[in-house]
PDB file of N, CA and C in Angstrom:
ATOM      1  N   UNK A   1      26.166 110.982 -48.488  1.00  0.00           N
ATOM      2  CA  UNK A   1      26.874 111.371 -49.655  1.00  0.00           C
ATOM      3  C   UNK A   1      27.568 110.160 -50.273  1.00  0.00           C
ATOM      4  N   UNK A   2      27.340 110.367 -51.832  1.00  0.00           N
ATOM      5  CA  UNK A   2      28.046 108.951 -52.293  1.00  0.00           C
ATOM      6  C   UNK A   2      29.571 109.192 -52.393  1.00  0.00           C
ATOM      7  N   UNK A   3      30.327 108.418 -52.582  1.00  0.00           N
ATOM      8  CA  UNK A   3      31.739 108.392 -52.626  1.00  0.00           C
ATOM      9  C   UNK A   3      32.379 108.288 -54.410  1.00  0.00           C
ATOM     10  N   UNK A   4      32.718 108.582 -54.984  1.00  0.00           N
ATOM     11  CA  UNK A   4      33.128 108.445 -56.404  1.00  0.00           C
ATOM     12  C   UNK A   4      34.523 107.864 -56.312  1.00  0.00           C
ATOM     13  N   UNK A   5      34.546 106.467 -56.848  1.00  0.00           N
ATOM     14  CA  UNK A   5      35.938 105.659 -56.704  1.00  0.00           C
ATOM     15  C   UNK A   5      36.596 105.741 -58.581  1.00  0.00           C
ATOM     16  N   UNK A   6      37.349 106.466 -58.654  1.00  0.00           N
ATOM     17  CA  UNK A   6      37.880 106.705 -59.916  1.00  0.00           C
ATOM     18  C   UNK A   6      38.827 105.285 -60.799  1.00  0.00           C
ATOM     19  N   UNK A   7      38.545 105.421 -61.571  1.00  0.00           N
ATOM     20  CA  UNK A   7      39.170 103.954 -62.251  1.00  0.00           C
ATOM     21  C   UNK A   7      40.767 104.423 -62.017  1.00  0.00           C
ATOM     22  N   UNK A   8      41.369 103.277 -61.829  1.00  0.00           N
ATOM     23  CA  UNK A   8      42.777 102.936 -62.199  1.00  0.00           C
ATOM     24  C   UNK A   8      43.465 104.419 -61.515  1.00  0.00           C
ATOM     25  N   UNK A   9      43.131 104.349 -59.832  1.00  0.00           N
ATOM     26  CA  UNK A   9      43.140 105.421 -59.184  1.00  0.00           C
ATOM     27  C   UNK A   9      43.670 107.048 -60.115  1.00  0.00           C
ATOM     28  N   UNK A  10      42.819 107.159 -60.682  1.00  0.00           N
ATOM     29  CA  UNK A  10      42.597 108.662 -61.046  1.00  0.00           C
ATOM     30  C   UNK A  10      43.811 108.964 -62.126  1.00  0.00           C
ATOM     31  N   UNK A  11      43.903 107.805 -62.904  1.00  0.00           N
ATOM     32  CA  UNK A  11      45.487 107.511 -64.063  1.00  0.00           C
ATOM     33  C   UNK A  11      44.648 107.512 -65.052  1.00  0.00           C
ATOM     34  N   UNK A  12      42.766 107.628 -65.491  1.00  0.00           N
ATOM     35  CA  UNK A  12      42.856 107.351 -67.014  1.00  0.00           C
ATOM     36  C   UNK A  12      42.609 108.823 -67.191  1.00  0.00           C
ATOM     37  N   UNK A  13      43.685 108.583 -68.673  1.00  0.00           N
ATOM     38  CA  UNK A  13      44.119 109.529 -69.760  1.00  0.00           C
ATOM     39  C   UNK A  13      43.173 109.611 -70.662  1.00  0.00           C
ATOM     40  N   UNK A  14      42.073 108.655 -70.857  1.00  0.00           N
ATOM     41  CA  UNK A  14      40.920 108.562 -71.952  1.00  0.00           C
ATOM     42  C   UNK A  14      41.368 108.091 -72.939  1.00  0.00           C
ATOM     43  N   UNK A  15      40.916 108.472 -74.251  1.00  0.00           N
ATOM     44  CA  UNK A  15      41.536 107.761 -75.547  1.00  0.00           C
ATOM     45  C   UNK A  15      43.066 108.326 -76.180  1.00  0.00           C
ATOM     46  N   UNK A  16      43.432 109.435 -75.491  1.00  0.00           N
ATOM     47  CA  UNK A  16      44.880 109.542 -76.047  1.00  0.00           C
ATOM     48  C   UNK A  16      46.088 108.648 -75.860  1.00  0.00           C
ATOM     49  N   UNK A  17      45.787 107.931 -74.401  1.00  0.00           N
ATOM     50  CA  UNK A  17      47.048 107.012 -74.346  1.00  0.00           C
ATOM     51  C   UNK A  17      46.921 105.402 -74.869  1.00  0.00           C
ATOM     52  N   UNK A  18      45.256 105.277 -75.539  1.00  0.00           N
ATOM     53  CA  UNK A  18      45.002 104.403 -76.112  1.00  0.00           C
ATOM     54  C   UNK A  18      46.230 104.241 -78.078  1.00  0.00           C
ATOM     55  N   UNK A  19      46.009 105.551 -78.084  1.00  0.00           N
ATOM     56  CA  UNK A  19      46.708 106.016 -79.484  1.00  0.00           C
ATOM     57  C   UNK A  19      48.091 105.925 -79.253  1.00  0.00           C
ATOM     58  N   UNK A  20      48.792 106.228 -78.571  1.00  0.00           N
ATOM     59  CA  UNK A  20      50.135 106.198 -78.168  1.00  0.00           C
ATOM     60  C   UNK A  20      49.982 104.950 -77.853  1.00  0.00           C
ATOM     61  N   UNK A  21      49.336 104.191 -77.651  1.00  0.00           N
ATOM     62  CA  UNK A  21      50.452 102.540 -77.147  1.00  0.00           C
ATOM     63  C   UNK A  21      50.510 102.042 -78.445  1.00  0.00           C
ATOM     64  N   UNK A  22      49.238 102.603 -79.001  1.00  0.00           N
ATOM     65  CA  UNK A  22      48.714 101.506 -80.370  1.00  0.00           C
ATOM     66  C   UNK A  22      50.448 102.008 -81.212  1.00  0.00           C
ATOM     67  N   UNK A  23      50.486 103.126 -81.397  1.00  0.00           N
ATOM     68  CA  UNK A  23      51.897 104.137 -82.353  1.00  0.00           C
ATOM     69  C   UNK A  23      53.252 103.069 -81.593  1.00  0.00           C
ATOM     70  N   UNK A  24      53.138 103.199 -80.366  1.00  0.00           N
ATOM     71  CA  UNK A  24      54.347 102.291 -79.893  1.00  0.00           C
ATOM     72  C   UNK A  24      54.412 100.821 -80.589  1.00  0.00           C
ATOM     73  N   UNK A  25      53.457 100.146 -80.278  1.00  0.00           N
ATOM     74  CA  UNK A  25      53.443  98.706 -80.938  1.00  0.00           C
ATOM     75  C   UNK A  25      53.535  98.740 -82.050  1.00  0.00           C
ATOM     76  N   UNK A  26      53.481  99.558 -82.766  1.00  0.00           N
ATOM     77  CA  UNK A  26      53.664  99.310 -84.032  1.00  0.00           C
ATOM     78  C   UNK A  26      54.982  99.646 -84.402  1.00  0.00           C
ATOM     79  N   UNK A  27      55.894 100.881 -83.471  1.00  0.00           N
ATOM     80  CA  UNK A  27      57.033 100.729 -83.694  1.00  0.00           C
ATOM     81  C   UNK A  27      57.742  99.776 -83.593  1.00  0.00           C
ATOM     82  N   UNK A  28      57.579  99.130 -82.391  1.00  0.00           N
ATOM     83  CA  UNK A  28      58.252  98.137 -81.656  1.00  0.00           C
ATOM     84  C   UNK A  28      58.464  96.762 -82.479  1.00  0.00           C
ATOM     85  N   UNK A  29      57.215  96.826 -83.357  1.00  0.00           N
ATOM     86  CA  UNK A  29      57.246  95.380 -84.327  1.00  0.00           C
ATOM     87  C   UNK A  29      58.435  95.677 -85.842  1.00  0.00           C
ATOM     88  N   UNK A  30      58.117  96.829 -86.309  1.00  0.00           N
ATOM     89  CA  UNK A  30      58.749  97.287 -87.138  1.00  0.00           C
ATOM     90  C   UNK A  30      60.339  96.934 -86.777  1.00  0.00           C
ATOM     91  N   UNK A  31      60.662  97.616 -85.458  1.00  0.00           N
ATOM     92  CA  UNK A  31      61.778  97.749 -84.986  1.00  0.00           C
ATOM     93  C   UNK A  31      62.634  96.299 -84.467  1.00  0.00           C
ATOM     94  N   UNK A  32      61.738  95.298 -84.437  1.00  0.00           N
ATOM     95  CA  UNK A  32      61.710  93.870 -84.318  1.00  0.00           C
ATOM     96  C   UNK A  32      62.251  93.251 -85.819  1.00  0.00           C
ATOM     97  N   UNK A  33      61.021  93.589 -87.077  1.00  0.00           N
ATOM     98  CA  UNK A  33      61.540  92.856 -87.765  1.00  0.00           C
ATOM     99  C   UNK A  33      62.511  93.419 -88.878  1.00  0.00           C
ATOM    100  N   UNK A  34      63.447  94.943 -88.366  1.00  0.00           N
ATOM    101  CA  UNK A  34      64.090  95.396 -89.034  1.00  0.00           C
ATOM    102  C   UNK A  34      65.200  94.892 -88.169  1.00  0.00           C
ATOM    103  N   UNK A  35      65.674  94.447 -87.080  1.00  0.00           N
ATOM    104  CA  UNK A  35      66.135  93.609 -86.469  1.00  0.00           C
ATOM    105  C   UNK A  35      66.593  92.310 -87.021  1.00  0.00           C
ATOM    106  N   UNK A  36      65.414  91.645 -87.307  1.00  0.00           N
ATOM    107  CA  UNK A  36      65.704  90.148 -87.590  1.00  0.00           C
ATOM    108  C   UNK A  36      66.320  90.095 -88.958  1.00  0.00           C
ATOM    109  N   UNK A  37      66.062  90.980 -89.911  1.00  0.00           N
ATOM    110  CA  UNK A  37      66.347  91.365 -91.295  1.00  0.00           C
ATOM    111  C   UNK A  37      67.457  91.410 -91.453  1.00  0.00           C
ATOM    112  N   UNK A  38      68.209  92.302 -90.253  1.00  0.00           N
ATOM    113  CA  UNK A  38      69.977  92.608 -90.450  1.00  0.00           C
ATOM    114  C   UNK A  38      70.963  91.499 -89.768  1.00  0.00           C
ATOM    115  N   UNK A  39      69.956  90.686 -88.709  1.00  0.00           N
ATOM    116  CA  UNK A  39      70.677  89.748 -88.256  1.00  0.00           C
ATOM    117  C   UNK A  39      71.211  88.401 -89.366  1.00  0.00           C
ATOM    118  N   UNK A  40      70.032  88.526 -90.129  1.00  0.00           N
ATOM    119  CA  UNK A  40      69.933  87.172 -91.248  1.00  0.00           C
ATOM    120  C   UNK A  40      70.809  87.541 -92.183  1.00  0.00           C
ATOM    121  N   UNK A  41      70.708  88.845 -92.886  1.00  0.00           N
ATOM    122  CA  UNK A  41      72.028  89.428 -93.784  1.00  0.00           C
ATOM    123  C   UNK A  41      73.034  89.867 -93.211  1.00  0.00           C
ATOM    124  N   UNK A  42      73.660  90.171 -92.049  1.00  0.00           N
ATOM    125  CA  UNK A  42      74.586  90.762 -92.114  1.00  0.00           C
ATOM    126  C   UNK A  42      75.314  89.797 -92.008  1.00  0.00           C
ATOM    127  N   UNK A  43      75.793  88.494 -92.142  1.00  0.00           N
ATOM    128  CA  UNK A  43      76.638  87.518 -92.505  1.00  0.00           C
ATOM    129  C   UNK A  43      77.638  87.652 -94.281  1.00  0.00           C
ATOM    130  N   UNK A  44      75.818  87.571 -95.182  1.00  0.00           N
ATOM    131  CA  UNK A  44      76.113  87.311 -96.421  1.00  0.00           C
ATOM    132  C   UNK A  44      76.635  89.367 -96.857  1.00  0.00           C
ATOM    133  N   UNK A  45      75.759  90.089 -96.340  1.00  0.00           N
ATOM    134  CA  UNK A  45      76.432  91.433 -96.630  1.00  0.00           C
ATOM    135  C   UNK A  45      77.789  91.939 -96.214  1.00  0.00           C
ATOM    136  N   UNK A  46      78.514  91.458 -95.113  1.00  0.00           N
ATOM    137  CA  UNK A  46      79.810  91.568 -95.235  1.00  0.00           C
ATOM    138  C   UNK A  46      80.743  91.036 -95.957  1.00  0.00           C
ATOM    139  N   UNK A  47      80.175  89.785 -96.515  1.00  0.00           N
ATOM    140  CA  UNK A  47      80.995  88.339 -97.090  1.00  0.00           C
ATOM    141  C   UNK A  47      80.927  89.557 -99.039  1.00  0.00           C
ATOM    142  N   UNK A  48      79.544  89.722 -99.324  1.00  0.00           N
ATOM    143  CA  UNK A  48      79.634  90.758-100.471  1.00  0.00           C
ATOM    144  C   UNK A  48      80.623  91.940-100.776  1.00  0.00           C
ATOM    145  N   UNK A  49      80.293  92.750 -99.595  1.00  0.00           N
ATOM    146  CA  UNK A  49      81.393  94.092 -99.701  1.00  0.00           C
ATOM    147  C   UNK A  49      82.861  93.790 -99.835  1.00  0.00           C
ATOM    148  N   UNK A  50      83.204  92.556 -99.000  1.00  0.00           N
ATOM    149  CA  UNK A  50      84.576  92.533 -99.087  1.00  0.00           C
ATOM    150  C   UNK A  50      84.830  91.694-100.613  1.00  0.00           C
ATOM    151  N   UNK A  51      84.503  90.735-101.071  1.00  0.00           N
ATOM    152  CA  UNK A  51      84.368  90.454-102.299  1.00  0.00           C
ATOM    153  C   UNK A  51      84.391  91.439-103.699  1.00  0.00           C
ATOM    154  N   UNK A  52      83.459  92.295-103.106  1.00  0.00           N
ATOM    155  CA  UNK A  52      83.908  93.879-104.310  1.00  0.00           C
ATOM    156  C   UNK A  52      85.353  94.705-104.394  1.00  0.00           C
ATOM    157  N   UNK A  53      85.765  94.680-102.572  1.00  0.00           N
ATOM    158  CA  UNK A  53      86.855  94.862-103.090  1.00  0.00           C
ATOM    159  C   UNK A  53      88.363  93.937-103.112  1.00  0.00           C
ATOM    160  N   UNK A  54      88.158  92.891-103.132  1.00  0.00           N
ATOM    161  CA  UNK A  54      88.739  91.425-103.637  1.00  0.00           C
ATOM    162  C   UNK A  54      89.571  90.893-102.529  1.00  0.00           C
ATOM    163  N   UNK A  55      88.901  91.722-100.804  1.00  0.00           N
ATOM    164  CA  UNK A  55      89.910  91.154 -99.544  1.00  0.00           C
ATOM    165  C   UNK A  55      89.272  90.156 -98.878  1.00  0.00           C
ATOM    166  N   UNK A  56      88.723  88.855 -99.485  1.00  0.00           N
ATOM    167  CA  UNK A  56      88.270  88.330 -98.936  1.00  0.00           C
ATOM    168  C   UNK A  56      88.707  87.221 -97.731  1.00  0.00           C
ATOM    169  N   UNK A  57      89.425  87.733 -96.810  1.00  0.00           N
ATOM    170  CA  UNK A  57      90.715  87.062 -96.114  1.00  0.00           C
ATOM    171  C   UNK A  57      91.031  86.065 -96.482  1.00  0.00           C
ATOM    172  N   UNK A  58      91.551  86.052 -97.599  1.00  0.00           N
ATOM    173  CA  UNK A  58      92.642  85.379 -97.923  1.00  0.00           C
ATOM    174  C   UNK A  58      92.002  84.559 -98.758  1.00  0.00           C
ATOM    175  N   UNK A  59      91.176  84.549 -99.262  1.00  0.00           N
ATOM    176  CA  UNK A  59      90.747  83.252-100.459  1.00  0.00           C
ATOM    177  C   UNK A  59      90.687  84.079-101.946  1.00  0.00           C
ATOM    178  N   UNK A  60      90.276  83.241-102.913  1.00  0.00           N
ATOM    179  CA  UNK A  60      90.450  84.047-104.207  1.00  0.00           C
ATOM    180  C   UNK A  60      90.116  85.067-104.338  1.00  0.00           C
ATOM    181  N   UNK A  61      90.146  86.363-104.737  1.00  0.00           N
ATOM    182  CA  UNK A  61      89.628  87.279-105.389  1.00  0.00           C
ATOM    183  C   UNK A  61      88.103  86.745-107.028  1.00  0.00           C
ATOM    184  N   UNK A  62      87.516  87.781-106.579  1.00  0.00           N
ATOM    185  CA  UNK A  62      86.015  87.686-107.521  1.00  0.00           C
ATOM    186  C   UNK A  62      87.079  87.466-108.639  1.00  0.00           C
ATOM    187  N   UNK A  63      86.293  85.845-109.736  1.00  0.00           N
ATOM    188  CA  UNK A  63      86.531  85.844-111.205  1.00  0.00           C
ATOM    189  C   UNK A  63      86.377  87.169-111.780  1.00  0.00           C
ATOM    190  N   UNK A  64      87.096  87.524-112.585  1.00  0.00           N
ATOM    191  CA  UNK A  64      87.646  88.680-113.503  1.00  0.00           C
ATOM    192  C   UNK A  64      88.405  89.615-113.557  1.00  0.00           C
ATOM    193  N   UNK A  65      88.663  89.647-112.008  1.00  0.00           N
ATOM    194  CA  UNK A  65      89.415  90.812-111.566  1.00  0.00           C
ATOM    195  C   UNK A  65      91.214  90.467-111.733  1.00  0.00           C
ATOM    196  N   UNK A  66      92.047  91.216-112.012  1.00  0.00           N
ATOM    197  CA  UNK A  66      93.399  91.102-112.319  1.00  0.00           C
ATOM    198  C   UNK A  66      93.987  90.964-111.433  1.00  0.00           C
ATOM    199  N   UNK A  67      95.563  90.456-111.304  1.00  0.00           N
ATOM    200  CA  UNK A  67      96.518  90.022-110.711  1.00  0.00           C
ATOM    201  C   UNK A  67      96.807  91.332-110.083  1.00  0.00           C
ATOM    202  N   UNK A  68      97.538  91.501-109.363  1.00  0.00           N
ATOM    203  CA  UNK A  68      97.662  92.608-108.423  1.00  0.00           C
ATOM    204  C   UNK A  68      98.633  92.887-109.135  1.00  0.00           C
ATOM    205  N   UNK A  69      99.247  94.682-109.220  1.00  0.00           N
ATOM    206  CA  UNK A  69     100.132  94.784-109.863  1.00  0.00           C
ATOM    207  C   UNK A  69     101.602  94.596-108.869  1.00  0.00           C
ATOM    208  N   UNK A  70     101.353  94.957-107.614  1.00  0.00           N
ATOM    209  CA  UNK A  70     102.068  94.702-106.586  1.00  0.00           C
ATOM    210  C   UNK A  70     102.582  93.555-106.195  1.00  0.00           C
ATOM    211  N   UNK A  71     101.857  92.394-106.250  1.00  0.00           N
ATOM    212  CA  UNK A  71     101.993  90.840-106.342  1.00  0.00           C
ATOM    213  C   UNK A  71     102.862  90.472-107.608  1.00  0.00           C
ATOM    214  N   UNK A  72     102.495  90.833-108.533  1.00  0.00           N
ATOM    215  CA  UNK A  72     103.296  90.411-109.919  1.00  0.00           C
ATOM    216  C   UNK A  72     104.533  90.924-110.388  1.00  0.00           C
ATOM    217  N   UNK A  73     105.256  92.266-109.507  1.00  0.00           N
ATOM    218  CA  UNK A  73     106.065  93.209-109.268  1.00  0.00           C
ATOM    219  C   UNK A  73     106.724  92.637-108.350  1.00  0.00           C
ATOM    220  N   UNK A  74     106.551  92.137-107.149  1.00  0.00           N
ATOM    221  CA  UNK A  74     107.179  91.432-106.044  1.00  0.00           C
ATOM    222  C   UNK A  74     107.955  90.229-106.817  1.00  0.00           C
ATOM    223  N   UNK A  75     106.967  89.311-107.996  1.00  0.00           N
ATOM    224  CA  UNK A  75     107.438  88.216-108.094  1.00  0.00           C
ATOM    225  C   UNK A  75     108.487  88.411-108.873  1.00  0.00           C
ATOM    226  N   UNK A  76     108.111  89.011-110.090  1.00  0.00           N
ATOM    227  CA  UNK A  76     109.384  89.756-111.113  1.00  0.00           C
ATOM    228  C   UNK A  76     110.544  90.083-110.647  1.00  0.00           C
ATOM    229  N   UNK A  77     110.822  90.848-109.200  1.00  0.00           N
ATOM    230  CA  UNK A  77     112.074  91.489-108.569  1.00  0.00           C
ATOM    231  C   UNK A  77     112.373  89.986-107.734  1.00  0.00           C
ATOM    232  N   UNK A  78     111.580  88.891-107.106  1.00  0.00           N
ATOM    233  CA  UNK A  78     112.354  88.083-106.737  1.00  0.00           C
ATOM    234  C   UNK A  78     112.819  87.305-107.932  1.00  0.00           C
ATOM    235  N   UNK A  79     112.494  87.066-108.579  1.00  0.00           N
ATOM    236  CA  UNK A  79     112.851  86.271-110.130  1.00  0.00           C
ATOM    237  C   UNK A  79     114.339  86.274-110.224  1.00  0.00           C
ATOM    238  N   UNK A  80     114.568  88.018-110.608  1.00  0.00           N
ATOM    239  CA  UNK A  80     115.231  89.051-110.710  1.00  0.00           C
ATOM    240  C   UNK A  80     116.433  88.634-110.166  1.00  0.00           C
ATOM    241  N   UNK A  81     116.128  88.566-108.833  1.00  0.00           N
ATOM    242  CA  UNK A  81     117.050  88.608-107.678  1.00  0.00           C
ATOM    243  C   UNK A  81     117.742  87.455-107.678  1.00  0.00           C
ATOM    244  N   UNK A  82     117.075  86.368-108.012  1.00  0.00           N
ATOM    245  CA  UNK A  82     117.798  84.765-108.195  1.00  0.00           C
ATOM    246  C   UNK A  82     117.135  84.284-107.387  1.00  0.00           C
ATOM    247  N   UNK A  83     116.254  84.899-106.043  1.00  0.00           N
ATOM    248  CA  UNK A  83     115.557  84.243-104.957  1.00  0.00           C
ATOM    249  C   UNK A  83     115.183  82.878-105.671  1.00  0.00           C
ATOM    250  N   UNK A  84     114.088  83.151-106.372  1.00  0.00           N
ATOM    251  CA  UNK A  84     113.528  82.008-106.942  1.00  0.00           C
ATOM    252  C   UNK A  84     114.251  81.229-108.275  1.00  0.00           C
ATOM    253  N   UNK A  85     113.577  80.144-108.933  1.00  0.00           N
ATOM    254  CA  UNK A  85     114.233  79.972-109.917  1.00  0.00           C
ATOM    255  C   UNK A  85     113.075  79.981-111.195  1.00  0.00           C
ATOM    256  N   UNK A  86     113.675  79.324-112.614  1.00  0.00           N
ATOM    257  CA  UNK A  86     112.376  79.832-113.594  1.00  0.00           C
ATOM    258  C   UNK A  86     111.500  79.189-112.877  1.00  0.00           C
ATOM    259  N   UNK A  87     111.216  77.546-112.728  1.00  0.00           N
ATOM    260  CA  UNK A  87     109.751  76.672-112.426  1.00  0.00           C
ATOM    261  C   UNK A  87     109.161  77.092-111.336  1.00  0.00           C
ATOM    262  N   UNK A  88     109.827  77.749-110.476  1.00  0.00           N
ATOM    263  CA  UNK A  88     109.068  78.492-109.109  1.00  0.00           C
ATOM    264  C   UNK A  88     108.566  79.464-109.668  1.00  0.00           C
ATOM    265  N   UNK A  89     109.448  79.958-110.662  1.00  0.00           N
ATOM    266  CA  UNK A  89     108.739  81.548-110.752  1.00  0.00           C
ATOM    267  C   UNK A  89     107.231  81.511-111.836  1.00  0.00           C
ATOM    268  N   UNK A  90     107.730  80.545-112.636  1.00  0.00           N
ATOM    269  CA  UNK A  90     106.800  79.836-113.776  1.00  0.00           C
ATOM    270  C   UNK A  90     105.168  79.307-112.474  1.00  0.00           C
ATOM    271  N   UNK A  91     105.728  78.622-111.868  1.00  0.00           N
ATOM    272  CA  UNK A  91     104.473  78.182-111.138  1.00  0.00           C
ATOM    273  C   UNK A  91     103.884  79.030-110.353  1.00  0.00           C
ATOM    274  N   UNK A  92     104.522  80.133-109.801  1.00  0.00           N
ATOM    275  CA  UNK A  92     104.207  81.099-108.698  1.00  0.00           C
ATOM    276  C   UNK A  92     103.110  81.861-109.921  1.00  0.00           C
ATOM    277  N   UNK A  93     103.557  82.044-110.655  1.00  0.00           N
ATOM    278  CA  UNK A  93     102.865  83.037-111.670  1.00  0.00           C
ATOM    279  C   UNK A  93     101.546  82.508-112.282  1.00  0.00           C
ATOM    280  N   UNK A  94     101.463  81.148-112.727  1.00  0.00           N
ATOM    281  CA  UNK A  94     100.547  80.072-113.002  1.00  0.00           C
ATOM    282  C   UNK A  94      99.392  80.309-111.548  1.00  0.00           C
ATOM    283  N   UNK A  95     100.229  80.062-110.269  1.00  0.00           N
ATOM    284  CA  UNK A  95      99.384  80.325-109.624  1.00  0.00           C
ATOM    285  C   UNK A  95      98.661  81.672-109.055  1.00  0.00           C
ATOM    286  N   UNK A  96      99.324  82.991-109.381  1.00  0.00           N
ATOM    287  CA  UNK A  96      98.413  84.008-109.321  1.00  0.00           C
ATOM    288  C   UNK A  96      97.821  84.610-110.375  1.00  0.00           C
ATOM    289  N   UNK A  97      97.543  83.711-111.471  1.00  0.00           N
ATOM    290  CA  UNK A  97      96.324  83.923-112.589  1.00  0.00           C
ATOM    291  C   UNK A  97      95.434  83.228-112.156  1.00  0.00           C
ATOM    292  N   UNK A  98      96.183  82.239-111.467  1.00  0.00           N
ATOM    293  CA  UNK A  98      94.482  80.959-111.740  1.00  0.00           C
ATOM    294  C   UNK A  98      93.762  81.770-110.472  1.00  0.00           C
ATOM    295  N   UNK A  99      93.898  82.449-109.400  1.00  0.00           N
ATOM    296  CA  UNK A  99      93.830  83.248-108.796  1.00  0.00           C
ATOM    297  C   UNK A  99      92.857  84.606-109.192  1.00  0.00           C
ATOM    298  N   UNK A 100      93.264  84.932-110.331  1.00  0.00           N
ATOM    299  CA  UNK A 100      92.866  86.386-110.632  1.00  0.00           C
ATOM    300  C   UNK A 100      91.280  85.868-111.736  1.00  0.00           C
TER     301      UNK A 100
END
């Protein structure tokens, strides 16, 4: 009697698990270069969002956007107060336009 030695001890699936690896690899690449995509932007896409809304720690606010009304309210009540004097207050103010 002959003996029947089964491939890849008695594990092939035939052509279905041919289809499933092929579906995997193709995720896997996708999933690779949607990967590399967010690694390369997500520098300049955070540096954007915060720029829209003008917190860009601590450096200018986007050209066009206005003086804070809170900032310009602060300076007015120290003015006010005597804290400062006019050329401080004159320059403080000079400097949160050139700012805005």
């Amino acid at each position: 009697m002959k003996r029947v030695v089964l491939m890849m001890g008695g594990y092939d699936t035939g052509w279905g698990s041919w289809v499933v690896m092929s579906v995997m690899m193709v995720v896997l690449w996708v999933l690779v270069a949607v990967a590399i995509v967010a690694v390369i932007r997500w520098p300049w896409g955070a540096r954007d969002r915060t720029m829209v809304a003008g917190t860009d720690n601590g450096s200018a606010p986007p050209v066009g956007h206005e003086v804070s009304p809170a900032a310009r309210a602060l300076l007015e009540q120290r003015f006010a107060a005597g804290d400062i004097d006019e050329p401080e207050y004159r320059a403080r103010l000079a400097a949160l336009m050139s700012r805005a």
